[in-house]
Protein backbone atom coordinates (compact mmCIF):
# COMPACT_ATOMS: atom_id res chain seq x y z
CA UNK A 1 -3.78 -39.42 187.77
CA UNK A 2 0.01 -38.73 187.07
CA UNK A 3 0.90 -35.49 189.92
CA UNK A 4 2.41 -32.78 187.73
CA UNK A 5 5.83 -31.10 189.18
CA UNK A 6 7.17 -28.34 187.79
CA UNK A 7 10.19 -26.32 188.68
CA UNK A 8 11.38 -23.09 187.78
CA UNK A 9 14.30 -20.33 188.49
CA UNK A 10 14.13 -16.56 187.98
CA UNK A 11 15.27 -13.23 188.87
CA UNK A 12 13.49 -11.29 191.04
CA UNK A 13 13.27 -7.68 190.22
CA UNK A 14 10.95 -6.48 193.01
CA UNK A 15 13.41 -7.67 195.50
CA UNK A 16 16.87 -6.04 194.20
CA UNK A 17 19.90 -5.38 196.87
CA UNK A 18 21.33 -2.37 197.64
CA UNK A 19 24.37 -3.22 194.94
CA UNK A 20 21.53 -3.66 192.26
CA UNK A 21 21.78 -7.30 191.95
CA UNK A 22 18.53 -9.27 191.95
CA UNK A 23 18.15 -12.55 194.25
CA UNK A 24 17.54 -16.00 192.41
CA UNK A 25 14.35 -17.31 193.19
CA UNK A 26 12.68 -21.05 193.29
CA UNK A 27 9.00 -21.30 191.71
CA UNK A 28 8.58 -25.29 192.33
CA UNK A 29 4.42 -25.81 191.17
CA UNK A 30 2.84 -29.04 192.18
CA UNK A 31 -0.48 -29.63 190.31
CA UNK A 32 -1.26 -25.97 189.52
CA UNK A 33 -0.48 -25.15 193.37
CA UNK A 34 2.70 -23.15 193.46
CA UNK A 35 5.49 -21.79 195.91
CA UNK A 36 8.38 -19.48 195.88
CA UNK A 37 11.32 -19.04 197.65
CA UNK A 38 14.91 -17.55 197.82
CA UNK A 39 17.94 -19.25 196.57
CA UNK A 40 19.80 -16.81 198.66
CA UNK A 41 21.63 -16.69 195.38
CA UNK A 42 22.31 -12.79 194.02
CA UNK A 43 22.60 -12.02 190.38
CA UNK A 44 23.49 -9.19 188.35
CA UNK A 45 20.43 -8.83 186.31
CA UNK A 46 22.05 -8.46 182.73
CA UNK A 47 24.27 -11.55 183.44
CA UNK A 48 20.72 -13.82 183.89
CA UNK A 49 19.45 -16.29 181.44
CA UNK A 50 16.15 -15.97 181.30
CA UNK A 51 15.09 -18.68 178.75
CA UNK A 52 17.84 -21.11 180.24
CA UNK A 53 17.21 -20.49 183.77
CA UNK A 54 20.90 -20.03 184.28
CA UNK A 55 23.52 -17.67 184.60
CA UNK A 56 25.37 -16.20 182.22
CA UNK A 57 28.61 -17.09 181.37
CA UNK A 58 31.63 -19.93 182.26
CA UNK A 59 33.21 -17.85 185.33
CA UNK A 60 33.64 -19.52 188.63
CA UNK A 61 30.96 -17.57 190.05
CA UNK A 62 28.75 -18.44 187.01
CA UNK A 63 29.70 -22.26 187.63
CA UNK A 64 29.43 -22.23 191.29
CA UNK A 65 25.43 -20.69 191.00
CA UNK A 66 24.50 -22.87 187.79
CA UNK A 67 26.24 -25.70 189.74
CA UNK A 68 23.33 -24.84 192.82
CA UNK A 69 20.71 -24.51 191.03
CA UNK A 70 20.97 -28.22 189.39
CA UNK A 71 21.56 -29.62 193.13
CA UNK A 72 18.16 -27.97 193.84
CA UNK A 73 16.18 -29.55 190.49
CA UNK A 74 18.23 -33.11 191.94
CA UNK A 75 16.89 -32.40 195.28
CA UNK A 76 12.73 -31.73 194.15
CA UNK A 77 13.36 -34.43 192.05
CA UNK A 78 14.49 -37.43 194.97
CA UNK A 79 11.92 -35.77 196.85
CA UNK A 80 9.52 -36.82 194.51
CA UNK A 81 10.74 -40.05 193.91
CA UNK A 82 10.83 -40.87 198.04
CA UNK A 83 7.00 -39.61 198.22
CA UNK A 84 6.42 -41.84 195.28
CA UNK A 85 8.04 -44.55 196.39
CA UNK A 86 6.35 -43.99 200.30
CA UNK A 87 3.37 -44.14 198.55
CA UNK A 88 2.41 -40.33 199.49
CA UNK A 89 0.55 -36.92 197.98
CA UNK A 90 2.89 -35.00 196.08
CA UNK A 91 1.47 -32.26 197.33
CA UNK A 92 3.12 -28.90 198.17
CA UNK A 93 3.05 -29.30 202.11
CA UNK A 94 5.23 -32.73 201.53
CA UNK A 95 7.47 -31.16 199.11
CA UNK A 96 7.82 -28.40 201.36
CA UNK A 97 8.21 -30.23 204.49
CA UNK A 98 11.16 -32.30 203.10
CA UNK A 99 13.17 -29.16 201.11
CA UNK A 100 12.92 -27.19 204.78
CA UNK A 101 12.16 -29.64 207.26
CA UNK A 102 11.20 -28.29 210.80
CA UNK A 103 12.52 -24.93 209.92
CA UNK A 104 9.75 -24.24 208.14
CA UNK A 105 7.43 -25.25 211.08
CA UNK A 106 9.18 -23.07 213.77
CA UNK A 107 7.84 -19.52 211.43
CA UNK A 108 5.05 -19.08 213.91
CA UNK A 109 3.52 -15.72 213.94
CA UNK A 110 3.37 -14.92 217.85
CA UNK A 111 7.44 -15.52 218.10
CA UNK A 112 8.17 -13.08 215.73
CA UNK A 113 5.75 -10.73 216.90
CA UNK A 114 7.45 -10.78 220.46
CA UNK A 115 10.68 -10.57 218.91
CA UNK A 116 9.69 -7.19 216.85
CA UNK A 117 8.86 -5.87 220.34
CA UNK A 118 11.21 -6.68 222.34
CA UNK A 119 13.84 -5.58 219.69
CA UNK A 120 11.68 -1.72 220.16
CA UNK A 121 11.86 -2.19 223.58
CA UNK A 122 15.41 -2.16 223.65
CA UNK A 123 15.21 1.55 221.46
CA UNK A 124 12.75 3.48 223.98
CA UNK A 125 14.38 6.14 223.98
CA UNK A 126 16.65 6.12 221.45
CA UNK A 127 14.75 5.52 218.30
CA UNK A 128 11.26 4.76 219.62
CA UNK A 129 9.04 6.52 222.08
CA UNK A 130 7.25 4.32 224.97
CA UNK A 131 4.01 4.76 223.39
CA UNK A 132 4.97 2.98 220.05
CA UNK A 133 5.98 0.07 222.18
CA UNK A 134 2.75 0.37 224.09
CA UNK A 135 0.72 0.14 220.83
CA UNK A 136 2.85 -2.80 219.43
CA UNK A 137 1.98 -4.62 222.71
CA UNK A 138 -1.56 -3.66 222.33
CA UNK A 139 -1.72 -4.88 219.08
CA UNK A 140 0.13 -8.74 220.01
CA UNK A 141 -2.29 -9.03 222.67
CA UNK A 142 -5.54 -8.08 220.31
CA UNK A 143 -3.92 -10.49 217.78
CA UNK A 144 -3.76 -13.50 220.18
CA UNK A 145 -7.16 -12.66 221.43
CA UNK A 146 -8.19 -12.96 218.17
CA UNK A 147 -6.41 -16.37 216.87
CA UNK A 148 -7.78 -17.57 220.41
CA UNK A 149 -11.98 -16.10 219.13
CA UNK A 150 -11.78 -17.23 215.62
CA UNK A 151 -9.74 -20.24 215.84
CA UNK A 152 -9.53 -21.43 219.30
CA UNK A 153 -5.50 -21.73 219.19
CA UNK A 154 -2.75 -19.51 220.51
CA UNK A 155 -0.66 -18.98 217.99
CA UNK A 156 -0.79 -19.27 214.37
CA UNK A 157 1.89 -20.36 211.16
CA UNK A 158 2.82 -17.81 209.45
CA UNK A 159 2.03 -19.61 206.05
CA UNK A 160 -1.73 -19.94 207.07
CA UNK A 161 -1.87 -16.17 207.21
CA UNK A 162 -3.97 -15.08 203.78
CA UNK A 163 -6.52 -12.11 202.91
CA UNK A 164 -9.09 -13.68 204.60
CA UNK A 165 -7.36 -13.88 208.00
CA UNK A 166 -6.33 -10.34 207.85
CA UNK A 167 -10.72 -8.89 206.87
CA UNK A 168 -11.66 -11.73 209.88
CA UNK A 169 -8.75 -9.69 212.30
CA UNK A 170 -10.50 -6.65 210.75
CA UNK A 171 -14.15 -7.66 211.91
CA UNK A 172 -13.12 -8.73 215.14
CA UNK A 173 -11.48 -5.37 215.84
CA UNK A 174 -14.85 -3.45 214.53
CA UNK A 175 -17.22 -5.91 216.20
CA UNK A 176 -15.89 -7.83 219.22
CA UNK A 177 -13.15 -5.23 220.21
CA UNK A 178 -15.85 -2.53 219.28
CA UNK A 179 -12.75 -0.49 217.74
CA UNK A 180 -13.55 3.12 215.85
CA UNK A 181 -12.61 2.65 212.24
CA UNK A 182 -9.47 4.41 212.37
CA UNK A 183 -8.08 2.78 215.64
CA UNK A 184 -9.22 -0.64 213.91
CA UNK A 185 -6.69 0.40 210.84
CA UNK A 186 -3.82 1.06 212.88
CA UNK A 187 -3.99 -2.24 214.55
CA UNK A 188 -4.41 -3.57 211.28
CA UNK A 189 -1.10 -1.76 210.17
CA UNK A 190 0.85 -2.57 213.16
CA UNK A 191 0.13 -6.42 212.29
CA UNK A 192 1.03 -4.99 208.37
CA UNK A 193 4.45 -4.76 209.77
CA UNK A 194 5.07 -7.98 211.08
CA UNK A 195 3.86 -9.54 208.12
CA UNK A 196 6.56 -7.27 206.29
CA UNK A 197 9.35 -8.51 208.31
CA UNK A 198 7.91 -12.44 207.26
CA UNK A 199 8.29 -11.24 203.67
CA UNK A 200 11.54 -9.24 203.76
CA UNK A 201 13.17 -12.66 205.37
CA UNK A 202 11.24 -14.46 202.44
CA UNK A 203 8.97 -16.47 204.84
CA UNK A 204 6.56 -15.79 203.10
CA UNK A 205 5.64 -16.87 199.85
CA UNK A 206 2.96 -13.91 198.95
CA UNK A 207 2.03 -10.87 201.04
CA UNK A 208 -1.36 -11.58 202.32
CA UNK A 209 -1.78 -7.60 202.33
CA UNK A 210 -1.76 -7.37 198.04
CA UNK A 211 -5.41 -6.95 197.97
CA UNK A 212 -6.61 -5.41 201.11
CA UNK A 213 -7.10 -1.88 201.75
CA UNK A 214 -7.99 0.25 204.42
CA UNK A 215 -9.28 3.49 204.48
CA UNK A 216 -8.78 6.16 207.89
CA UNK A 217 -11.30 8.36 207.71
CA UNK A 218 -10.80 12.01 208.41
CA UNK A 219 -11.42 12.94 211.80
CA UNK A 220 -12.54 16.51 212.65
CA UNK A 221 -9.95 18.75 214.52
CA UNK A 222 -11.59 21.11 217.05
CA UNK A 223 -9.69 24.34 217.84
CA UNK A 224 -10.77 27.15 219.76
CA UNK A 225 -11.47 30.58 218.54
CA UNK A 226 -9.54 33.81 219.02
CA UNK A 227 -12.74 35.14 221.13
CA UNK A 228 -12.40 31.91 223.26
CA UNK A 229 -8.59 32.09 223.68
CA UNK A 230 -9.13 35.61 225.00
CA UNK A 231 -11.77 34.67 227.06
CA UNK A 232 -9.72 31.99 228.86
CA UNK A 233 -7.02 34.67 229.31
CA UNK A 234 -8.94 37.48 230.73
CA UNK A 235 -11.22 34.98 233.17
CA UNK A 236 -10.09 35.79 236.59
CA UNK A 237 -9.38 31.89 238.20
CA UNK A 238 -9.28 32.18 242.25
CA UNK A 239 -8.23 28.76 242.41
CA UNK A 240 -4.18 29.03 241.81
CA UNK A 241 -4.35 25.40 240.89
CA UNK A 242 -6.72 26.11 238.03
CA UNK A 243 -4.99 29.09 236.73
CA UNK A 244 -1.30 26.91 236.29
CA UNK A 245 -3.05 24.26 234.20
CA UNK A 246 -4.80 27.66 232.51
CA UNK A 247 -0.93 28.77 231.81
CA UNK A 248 0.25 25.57 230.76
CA UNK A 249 -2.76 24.99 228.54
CA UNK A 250 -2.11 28.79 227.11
CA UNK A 251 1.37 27.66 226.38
CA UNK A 252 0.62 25.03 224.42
CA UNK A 253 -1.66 27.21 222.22
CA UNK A 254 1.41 30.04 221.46
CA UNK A 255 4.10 27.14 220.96
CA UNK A 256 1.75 24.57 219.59
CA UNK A 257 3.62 21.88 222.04
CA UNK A 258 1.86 18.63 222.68
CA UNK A 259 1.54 17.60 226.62
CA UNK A 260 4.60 15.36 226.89
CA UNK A 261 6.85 17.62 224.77
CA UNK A 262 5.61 20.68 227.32
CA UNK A 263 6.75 18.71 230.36
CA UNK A 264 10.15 17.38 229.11
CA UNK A 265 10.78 20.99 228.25
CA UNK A 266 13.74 22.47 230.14
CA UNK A 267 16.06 26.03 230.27
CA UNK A 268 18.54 24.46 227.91
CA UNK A 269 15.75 24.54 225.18
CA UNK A 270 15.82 27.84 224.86
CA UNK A 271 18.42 29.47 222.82
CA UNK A 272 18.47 32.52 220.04
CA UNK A 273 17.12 31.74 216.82
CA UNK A 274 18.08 33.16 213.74
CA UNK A 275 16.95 36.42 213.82
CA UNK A 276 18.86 36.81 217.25
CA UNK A 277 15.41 36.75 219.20
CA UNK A 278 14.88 33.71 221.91
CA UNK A 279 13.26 30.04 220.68
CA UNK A 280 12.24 26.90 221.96
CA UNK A 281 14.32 24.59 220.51
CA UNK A 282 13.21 20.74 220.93
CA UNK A 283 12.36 17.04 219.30
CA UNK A 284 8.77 15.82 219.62
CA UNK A 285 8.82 12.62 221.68
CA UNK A 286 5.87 10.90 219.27
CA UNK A 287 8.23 11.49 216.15
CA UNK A 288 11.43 12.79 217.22
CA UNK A 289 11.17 15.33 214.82
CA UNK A 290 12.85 18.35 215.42
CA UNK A 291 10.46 21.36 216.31
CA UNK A 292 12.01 25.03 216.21
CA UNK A 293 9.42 27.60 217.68
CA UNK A 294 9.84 31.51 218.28
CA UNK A 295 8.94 32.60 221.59
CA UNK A 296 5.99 35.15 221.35
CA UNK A 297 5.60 37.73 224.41
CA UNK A 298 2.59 35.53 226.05
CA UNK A 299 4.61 32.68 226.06
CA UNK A 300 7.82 34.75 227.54
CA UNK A 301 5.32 36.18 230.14
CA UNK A 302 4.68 32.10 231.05
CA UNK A 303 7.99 31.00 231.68
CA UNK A 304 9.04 34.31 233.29
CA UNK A 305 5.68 33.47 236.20
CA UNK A 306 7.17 30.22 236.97
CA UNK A 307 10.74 30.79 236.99
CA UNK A 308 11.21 30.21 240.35
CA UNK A 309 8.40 27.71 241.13
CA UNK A 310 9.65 25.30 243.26
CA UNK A 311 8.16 22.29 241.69
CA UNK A 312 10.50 23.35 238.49
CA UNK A 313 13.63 24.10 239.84
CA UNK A 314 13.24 20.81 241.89
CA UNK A 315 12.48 19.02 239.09
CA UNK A 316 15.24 20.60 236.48
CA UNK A 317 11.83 21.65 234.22
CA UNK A 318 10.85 24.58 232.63
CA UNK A 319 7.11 24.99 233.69
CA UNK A 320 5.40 23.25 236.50
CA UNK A 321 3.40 20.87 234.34
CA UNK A 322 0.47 18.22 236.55
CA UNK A 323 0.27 14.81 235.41
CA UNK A 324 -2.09 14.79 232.27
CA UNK A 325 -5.12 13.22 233.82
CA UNK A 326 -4.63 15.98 236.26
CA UNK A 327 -4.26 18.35 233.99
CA UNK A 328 -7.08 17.21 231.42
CA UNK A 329 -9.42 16.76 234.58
CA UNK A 330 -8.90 21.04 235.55
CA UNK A 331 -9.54 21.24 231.84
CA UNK A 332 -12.75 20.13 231.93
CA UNK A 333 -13.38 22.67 235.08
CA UNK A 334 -11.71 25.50 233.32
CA UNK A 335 -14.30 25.25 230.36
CA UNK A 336 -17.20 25.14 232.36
CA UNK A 337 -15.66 28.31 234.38
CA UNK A 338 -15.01 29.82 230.94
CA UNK A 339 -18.86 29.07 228.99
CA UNK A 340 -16.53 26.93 226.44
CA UNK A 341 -19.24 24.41 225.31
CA UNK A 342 -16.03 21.96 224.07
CA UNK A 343 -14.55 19.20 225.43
CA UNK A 344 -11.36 20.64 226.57
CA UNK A 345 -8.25 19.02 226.48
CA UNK A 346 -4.46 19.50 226.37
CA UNK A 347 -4.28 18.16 222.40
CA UNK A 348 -7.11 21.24 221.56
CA UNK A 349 -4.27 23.48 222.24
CA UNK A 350 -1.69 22.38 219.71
CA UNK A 351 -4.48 22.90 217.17
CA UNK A 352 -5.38 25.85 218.39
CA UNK A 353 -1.83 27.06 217.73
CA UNK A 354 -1.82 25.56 214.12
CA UNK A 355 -5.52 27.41 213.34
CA UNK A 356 -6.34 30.34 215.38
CA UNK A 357 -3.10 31.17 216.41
CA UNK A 358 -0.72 31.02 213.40
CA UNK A 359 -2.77 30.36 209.81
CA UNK A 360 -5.50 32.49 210.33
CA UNK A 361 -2.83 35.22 211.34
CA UNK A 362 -1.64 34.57 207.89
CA UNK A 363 1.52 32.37 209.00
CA UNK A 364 2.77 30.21 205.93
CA UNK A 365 1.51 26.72 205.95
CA UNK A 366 4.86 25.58 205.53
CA UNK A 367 6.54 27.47 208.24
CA UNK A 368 3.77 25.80 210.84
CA UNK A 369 4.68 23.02 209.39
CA UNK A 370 8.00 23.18 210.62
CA UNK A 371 7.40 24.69 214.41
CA UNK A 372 4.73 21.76 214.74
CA UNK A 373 7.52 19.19 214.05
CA UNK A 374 5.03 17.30 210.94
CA UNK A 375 7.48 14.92 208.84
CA UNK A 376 5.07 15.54 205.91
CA UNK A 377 3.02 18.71 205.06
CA UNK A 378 -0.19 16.51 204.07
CA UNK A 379 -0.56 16.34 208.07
CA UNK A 380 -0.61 20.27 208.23
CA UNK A 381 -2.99 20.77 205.39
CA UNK A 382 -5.87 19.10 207.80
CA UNK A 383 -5.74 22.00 209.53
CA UNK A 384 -5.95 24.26 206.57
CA UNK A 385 -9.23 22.29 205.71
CA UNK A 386 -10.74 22.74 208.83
CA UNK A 387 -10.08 26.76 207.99
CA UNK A 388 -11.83 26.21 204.97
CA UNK A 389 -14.92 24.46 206.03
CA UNK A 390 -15.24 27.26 208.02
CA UNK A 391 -15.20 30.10 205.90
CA UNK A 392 -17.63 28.08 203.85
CA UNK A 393 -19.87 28.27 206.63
CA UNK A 394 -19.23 31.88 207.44
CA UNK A 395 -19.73 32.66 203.97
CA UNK A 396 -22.93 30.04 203.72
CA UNK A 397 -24.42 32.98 206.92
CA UNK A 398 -23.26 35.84 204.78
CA UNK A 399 -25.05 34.65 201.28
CA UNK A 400 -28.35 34.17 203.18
CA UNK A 401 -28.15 37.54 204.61
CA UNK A 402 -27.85 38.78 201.25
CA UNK A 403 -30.34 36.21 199.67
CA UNK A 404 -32.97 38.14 202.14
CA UNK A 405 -31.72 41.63 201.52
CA UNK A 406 -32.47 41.47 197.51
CA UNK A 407 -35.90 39.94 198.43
CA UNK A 408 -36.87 43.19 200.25
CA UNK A 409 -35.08 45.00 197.42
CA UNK A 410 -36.67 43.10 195.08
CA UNK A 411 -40.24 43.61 197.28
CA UNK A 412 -39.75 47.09 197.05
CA UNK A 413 -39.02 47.22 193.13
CA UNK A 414 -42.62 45.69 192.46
CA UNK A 415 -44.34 47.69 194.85
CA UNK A 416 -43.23 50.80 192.73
């Protein structure tokens, strides 16, 4: 049976340049088995031929591109003749092996990977915070793991990547890894963005990601509640040790700080805001969004206690903050002092500012938005959820209070 070879040039409008212009692009099809790839040609798109597969036109430019494109159709077609004549498949792989040679062999997925993170490692600091890098080098070590359990090699082409390698990587997160759903989709994503790079350097002939989907589920924020906040205040700590981590934790609620953006805090932070009064001024090290936060009088009375604490002034800090284990670990011993029947740690603080301390006080979602330093307000709104939820449940008490108040009404009515 007579192999069927078909070639064809187009403009790519899903891959337009910043100047507008769309790249030229190759679709060569070898018995109903196609590939595509970049001329590295660009085209304005009103200036393209569509029926003639050709540009527009008898400029030089025109000339010079129509003049590459028939050197390509020359090129597929010796290479067909030479596999014809060597007596082998005109198949794909062979057409592709002799249009790229061993270029196209050197695309292997672990090389890039490493690249990607060494090129972050390089930006700690600058552009990326140590624990993206620390996830991205989670994630190349779960992904070689993984080519080593499913396939029994260590390291992969990039071509050979489809939909079902990415739902296999998916299982073995879940199932061998034992991975919670949503830590299993951010692996998945940070492998998302390698493939990305593969396909913005066209590498990649389709995006193996077109049909998968992942879904992070919602995970339930606990806060504490205004009578717990006060309680934690008022308890009288004899350990001094204790009641710093109880003032550091405290300051986290009124600022709505994380742990990391707490300790890196220093006196230049703090500056007068806009209405003349002092704020905390800082970037979140996760995001390095910008977080502006008004100082209220509990977290003034804070940083006025340790304003001369040696461990800060040695250290150029603001607050004397313990490492986070440390800190995390007096936590736990501070609840159990305090009758707090939650697992307390340092992050239940910055959602106690976003809940208890500012949107139930009737503080605009928007402006928490801002002093917790979200990049989208979608992230904020969780919290405004878990609000909801529970007046629901408040109001769920209420309505069977009432539900057994017009019974005895309603007891009484018959009786007379």
């Amino acid at each position: 049976m007579k192999a069927k070879v078909n070639l064809h040039f187009y403009a790519k409008s899903t891959k337009v340049n910043a100047k507008g212009q769309f790249p030229i692009y190759v679709r060569l099809t070898v018995n109903g088995i196609r590939t595509e790839f970049s001329t590295k040609k660009f085209i304005e798109p009103n200036r393209w031929l569509s029926e003639a597969c050709k540009m527009k036109g008898t400029t030089e430019e025109a000339r010079s591109i129509n003049s590459y494109l028939d050197l390509l159709k020359s090129k597929v077609l010796d290479i067909q003749m030479e596999l014809i004549h060597k007596n082998l498949e005109l198949s794909i792989e062979n057409f592709k092996e002799l249009l790229f040679g061993s270029e196209e062999k050197q695309r292997m997925l672990v090389p890039i990977f490493r690249d990607h993170n060494n090129k972050i490692k390089e930006l700690v600091g600058k552009e990326y915070a140590p624990g993206t890098l620390e996830r991205y080098t989670t994630s190349l070590k779960h992904t070689i793991e993984f080519l080593e359990w499913k396939y029994k090699i260590s390291d992969i082409e990039i071509s050979k990547i489809n939909h079902a390698f990415i739902t296999d990587y998916e299982f073995y997160l879940r199932s061998v890894r034992n991975c919670a759903n949503n830590t299993a989709v951010k692996y998945i994503k940070n492998f998302s963005k390698i493939i990305k790079i593969c396909l913005a350097n066209d590498w990649l002939d389709k995006n193996p990601f077109a049909n998968y989907k992942a879904k992070v589920k919602e995970v339930e924020r606990v806060y504490l509640t205004e009578s717990e906040v006060q309680n934690i205040i008022e308890k009288d700590l004899k350990n001094d040790r204790l009641s710093l981590v109880r003032d550091i934790f405290l300051f986290s609620c009124f600022t709505g700080l994380a742990y990391i953006d707490v300790k890196n805090l220093t006196k230049s932070h703090i500056s007068l805001g806009i209405d003349g009064e002092k704020w905390i001024f800082t970037h979140r090290q996760k995001t390095e969004s910008a977080s502006k936060i008004p100082i209220l009088p509990v977290t003034q009375l804070i940083i006025d206690k340790y304003e001369n604490h040696p461990q800060a002034i040695g250290n150029d800090k603001l607050l004397p903050v313990l490492s986070n284990q440390k800190m995390n670990a007096y936590l736990k011993e501070i609840a159990g002092v305090c009758e707090i029947d939650k697992e307390l740690t340092f992050h239940i603080a910055r959602h106690t500012f976003a809940t208890t301390v500012t949107l139930t006080n009737g503080v605009p979602i928007e402006s928490v938005s801002k002093m917790l330093g979200h990049k989208n307000l979608r992230t904020t709104q969780h919290y405004a959820k878990v609000l909801d939820r529970k007046v629901s449940d408040d109001m769920k008490i209420l309505k069977e209070k009432f539900t057994l108040i017009n019974k005895e009404i309603g007891n009484k009515s018959s009786v007379s």
